[in-house]
Protein backbone atom coordinates (compact mmCIF):
# COMPACT_ATOMS: atom_id res chain seq x y z
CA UNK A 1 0.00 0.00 0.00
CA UNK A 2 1.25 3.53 -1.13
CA UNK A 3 0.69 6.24 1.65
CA UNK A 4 0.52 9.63 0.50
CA UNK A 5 -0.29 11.31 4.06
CA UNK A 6 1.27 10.66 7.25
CA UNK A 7 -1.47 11.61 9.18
CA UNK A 8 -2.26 9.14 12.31
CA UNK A 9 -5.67 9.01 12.85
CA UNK A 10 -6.81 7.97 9.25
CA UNK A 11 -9.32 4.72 9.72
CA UNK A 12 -8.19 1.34 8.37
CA UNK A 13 -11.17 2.07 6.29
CA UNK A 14 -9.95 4.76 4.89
CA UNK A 15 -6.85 3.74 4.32
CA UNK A 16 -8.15 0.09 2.25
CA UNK A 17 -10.79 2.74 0.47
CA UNK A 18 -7.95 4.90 -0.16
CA UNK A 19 -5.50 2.56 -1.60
CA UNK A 20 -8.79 0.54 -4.25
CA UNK A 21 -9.11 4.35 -5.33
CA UNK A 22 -5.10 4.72 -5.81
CA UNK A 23 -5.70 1.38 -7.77
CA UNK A 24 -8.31 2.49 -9.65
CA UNK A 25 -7.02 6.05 -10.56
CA UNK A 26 -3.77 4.10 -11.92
CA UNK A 27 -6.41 2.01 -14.33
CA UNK A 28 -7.72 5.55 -15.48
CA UNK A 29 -4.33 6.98 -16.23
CA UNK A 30 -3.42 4.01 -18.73
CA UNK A 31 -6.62 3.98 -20.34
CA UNK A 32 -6.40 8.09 -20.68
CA UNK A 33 -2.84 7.30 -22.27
CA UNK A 34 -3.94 4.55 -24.29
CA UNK A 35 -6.93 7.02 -25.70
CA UNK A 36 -4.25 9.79 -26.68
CA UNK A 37 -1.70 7.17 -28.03
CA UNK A 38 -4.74 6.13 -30.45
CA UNK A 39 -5.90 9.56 -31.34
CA UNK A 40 -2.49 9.74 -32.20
CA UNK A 41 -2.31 7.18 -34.69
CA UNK A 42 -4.84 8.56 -36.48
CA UNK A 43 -4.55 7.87 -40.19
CA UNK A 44 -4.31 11.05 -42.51
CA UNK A 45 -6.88 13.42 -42.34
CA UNK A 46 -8.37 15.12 -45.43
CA UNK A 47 -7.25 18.63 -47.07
CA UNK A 48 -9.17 21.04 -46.15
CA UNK A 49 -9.46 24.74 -47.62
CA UNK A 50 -7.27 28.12 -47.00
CA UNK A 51 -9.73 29.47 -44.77
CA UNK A 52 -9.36 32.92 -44.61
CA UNK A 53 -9.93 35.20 -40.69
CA UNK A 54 -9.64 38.25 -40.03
CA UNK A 55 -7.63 39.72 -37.05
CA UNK A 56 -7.30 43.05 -35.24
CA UNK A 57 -3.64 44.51 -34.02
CA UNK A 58 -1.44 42.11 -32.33
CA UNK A 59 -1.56 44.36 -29.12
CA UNK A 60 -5.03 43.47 -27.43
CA UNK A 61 -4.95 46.95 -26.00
CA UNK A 62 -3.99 48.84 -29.44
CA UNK A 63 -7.55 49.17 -30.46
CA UNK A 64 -9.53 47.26 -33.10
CA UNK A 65 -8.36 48.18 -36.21
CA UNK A 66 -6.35 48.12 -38.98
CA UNK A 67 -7.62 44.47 -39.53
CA UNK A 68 -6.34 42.00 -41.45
CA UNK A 69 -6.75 38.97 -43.45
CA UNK A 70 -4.72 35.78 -42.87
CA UNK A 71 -5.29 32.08 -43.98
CA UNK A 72 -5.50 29.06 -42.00
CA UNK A 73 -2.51 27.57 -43.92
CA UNK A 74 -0.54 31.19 -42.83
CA UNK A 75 -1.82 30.43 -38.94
CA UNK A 76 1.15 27.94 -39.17
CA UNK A 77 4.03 29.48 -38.01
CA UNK A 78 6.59 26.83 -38.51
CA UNK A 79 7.26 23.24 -40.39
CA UNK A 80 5.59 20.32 -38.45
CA UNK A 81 3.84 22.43 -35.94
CA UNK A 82 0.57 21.33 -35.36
CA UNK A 83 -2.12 23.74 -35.04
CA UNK A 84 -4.88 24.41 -32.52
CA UNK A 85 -7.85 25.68 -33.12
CA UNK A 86 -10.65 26.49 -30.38
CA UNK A 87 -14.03 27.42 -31.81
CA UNK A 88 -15.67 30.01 -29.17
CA UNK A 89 -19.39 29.93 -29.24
CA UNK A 90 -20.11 34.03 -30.03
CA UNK A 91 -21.60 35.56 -32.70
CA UNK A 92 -24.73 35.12 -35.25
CA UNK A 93 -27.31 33.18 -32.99
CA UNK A 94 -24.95 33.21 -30.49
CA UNK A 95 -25.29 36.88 -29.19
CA UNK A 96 -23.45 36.67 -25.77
CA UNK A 97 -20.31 35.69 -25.30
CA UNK A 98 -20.44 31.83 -24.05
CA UNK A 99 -20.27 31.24 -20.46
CA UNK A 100 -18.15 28.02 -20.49
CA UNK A 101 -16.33 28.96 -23.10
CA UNK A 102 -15.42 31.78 -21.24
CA UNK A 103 -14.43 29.65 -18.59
CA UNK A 104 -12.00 27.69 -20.67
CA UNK A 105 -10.18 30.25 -22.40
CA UNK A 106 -9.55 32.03 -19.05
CA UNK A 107 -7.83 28.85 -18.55
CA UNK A 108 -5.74 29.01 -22.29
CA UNK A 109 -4.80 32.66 -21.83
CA UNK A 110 -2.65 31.70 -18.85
CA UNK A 111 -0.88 28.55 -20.38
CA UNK A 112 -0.86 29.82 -24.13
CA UNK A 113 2.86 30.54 -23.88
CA UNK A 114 3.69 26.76 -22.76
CA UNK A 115 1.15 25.62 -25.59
CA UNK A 116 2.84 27.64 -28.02
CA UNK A 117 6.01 26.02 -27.54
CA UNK A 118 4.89 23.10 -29.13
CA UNK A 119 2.08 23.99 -31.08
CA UNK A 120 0.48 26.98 -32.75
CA UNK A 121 -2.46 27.79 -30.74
CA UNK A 122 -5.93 30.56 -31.72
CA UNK A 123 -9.07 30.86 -30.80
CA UNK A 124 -11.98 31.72 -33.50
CA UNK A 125 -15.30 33.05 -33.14
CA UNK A 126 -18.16 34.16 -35.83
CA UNK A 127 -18.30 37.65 -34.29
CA UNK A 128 -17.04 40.24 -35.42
CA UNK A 129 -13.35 41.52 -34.27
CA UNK A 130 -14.44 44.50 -32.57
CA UNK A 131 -17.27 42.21 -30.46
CA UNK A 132 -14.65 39.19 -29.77
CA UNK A 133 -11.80 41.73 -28.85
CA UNK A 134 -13.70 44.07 -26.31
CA UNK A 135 -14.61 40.61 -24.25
CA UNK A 136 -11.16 39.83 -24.78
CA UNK A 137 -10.61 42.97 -23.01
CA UNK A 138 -13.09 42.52 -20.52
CA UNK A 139 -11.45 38.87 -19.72
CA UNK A 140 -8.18 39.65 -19.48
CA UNK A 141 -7.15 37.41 -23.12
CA UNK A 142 -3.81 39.51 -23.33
CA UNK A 143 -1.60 36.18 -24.69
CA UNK A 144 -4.36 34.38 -27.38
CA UNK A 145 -4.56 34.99 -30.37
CA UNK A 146 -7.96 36.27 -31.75
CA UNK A 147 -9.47 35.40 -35.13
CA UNK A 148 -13.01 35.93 -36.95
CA UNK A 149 -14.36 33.76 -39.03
CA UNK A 150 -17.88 34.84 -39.45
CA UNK A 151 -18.22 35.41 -43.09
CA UNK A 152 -16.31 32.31 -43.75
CA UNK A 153 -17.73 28.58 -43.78
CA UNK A 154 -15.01 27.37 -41.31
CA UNK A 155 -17.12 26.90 -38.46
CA UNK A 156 -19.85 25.32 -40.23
CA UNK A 157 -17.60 22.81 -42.04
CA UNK A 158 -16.00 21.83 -38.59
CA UNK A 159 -19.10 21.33 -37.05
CA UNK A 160 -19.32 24.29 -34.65
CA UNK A 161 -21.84 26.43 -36.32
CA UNK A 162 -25.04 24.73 -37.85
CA UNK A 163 -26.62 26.17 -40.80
CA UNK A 164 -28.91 28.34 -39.14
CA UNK A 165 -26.07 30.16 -37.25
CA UNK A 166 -26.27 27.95 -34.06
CA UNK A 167 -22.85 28.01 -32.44
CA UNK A 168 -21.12 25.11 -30.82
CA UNK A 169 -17.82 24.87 -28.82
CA UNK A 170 -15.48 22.76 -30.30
CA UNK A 171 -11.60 22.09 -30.90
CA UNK A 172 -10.01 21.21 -33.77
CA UNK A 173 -6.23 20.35 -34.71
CA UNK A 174 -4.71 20.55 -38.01
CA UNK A 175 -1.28 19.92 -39.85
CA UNK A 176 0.62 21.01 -42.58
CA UNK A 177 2.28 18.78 -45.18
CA UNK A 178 5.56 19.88 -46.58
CA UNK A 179 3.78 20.84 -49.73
CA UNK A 180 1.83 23.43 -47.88
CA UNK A 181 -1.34 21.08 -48.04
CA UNK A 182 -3.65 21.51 -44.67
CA UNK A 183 -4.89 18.68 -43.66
CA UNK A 184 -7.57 18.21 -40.51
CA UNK A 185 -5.88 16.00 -37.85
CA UNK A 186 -9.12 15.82 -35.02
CA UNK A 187 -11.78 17.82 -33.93
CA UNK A 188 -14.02 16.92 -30.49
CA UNK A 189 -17.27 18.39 -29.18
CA UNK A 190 -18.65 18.38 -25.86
CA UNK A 191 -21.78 16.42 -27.20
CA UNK A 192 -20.36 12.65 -27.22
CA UNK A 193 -23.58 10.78 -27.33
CA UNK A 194 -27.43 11.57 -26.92
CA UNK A 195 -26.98 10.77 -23.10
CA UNK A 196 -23.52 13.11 -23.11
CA UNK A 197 -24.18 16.75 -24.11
CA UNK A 198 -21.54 19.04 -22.72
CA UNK A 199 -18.89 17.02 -21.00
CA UNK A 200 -16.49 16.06 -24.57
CA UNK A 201 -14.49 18.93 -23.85
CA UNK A 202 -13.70 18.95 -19.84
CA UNK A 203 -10.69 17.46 -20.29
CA UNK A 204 -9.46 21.09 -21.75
CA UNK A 205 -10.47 22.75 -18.29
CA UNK A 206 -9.14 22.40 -15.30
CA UNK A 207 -11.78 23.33 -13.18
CA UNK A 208 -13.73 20.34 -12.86
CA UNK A 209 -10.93 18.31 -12.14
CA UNK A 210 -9.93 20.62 -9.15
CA UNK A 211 -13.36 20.29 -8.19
CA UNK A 212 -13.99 16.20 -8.91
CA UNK A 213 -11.23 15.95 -5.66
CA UNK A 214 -13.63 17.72 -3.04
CA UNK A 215 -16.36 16.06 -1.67
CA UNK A 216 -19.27 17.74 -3.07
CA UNK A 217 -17.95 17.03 -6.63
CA UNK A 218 -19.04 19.77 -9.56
CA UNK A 219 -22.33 19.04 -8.88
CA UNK A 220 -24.49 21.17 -10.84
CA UNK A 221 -22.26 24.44 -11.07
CA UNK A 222 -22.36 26.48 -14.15
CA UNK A 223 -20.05 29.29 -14.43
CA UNK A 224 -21.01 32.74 -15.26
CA UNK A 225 -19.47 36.21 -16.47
CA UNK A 226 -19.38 37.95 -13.55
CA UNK A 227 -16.42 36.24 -12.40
C-alpha cells in the first residue's frame, strides 16, 4: 500500500478505500494514455481549404483596427507544428459571449505561452473583431490569439456552427504537409452521445478536475461572467 499522508488518525477504512481508489485512478491513467496514443495514430486526415480570418492589431490593447486577413494555412508558423484551433461559441445566434467557453479560455490565456512552444495555438469566433476583442478585453485574453471567421464557412464545415447560425464549442487540430497542403488532424465536441451533451471537452479545463477531488464534486455548477 502507497501512503501519500502521514497523518495518524486515518481509519483502516480509509486507508483500504484509499488505496482501491489509488488502484483504480492508476487504471484511469493508462486507459487516458492509451486514448491519446490512439488519437495519435490517427490515419491522414483530409485537405481542407485556405480558410481565410480576419484579425485586429497584435496588441489586445492597441484598439480594433487596422484588420487584417490571414489564412489558415498562414496560422502555421513553422514546419511540423501542429495547429490548434478552439471554436468560441459568439456571434450570429450566439449573441453573448459563451459562459463556459469563457471559462475555458480564461484557462488558455494563462498557459498559451507553454502551448505555443509546441504547437500553434488561436481561438476563432463568428463575431465580429471588434465584439470578440472588447470581451477579450473585458477577460483579461492579453496572450491568445484572436481570429473571426464569421463570413467564412469554417465553423460550419468543422461542425461548430449549424446552418442556421447555431454556435457550438469545439476544438479542432490541423497539420501542414511539406507541400503546404492543410490537412484536418481531429476535432471533439462536448456532445459525445445523446446521453452526453456538454462534458467532450472537460478534459481542456481544469476546473472540474480541481473540483472532482472535493467532496461535493461539480455538482451542478455552471459558471457565469461575472467572475
Amino acid at each position: 500500500m502507497l501512503r501519500h499522508t502521514r497523518l495518524a488518525g486515518e481509519s483502516a477504512d480509509y486507508l483500504a478505500a484509499r488505496e482501491e481508489l489509488r488502484l483504480a485512478e492508476i487504471e484511469l491513467m493508462r486507459h487516458c494514455e492509451e486514448v491519446a496514443a490512439r488519437r495519435r495514430a490517427l490515419p491522414q486526415g483530409p485537405p481542407v481549404d485556405d480558410y481565410v480570418f480576419i484579425e485586429g492589431p497584435a496588441d489586445l490593447d492597441a484598439g480594433d483596427a487596422p484588420v487584417s486577413e490571414v489564412t489558415l494555412s498562414g496560422l502555421f508558423t513553422a514546419p511540423d507544428r501542429p495547429l490548434i484551433v478552439y471554436h468560441f461559441m459568439y456571434g450570429k445566434l450566439q449573441t453573448d459571449p459563451c459562459t463556459m467557453c469563457t471559462l475555458c479560455i480564461d484557462g488558455f490565456n494563462g498557459i498559451a505561452r507553454h502551448v505555443t512552444r509546441n504547437a500553434d495555438f488561436v481561438i476563432a469566433a463568428a463575431a465580429d473583431p471588434p465584439a470578440l476583442r472588447q470581451h477579450a478585453r473585458n477577460r483579461g485574453w492579453h496572450d491568445l490569439r484572436l481570429l473571426s471567421c464569421g463570413d467564412s464557412t469554417f465553423k460550419y464545415d468543422l461542425g461548430s456552427e449549424d446552418k442556421d447560425g447555431v454556435q457550438d464549442s469545439t476544438v479542432s487540430v490541423f497539420t501542414r504537409d511539406g507541400d503546404g497542403t492543410v490537412r484536418h488532424f481531429y476535432s471533439t465536441h462536448p456532445g459525445m452521445a445523446d446521453d452526453i451533451d456538454e462534458r467532450g471537452i472537460d478534459l481542456l479545463a481544469p476546473v472540474w478536475h480541481l473540483l472532482d477531488l472535493t467532496p461535493q464534486g461539480r455538482g451542478d455548477w455552471y459558471p457565469d461572467l461575472d467572475y
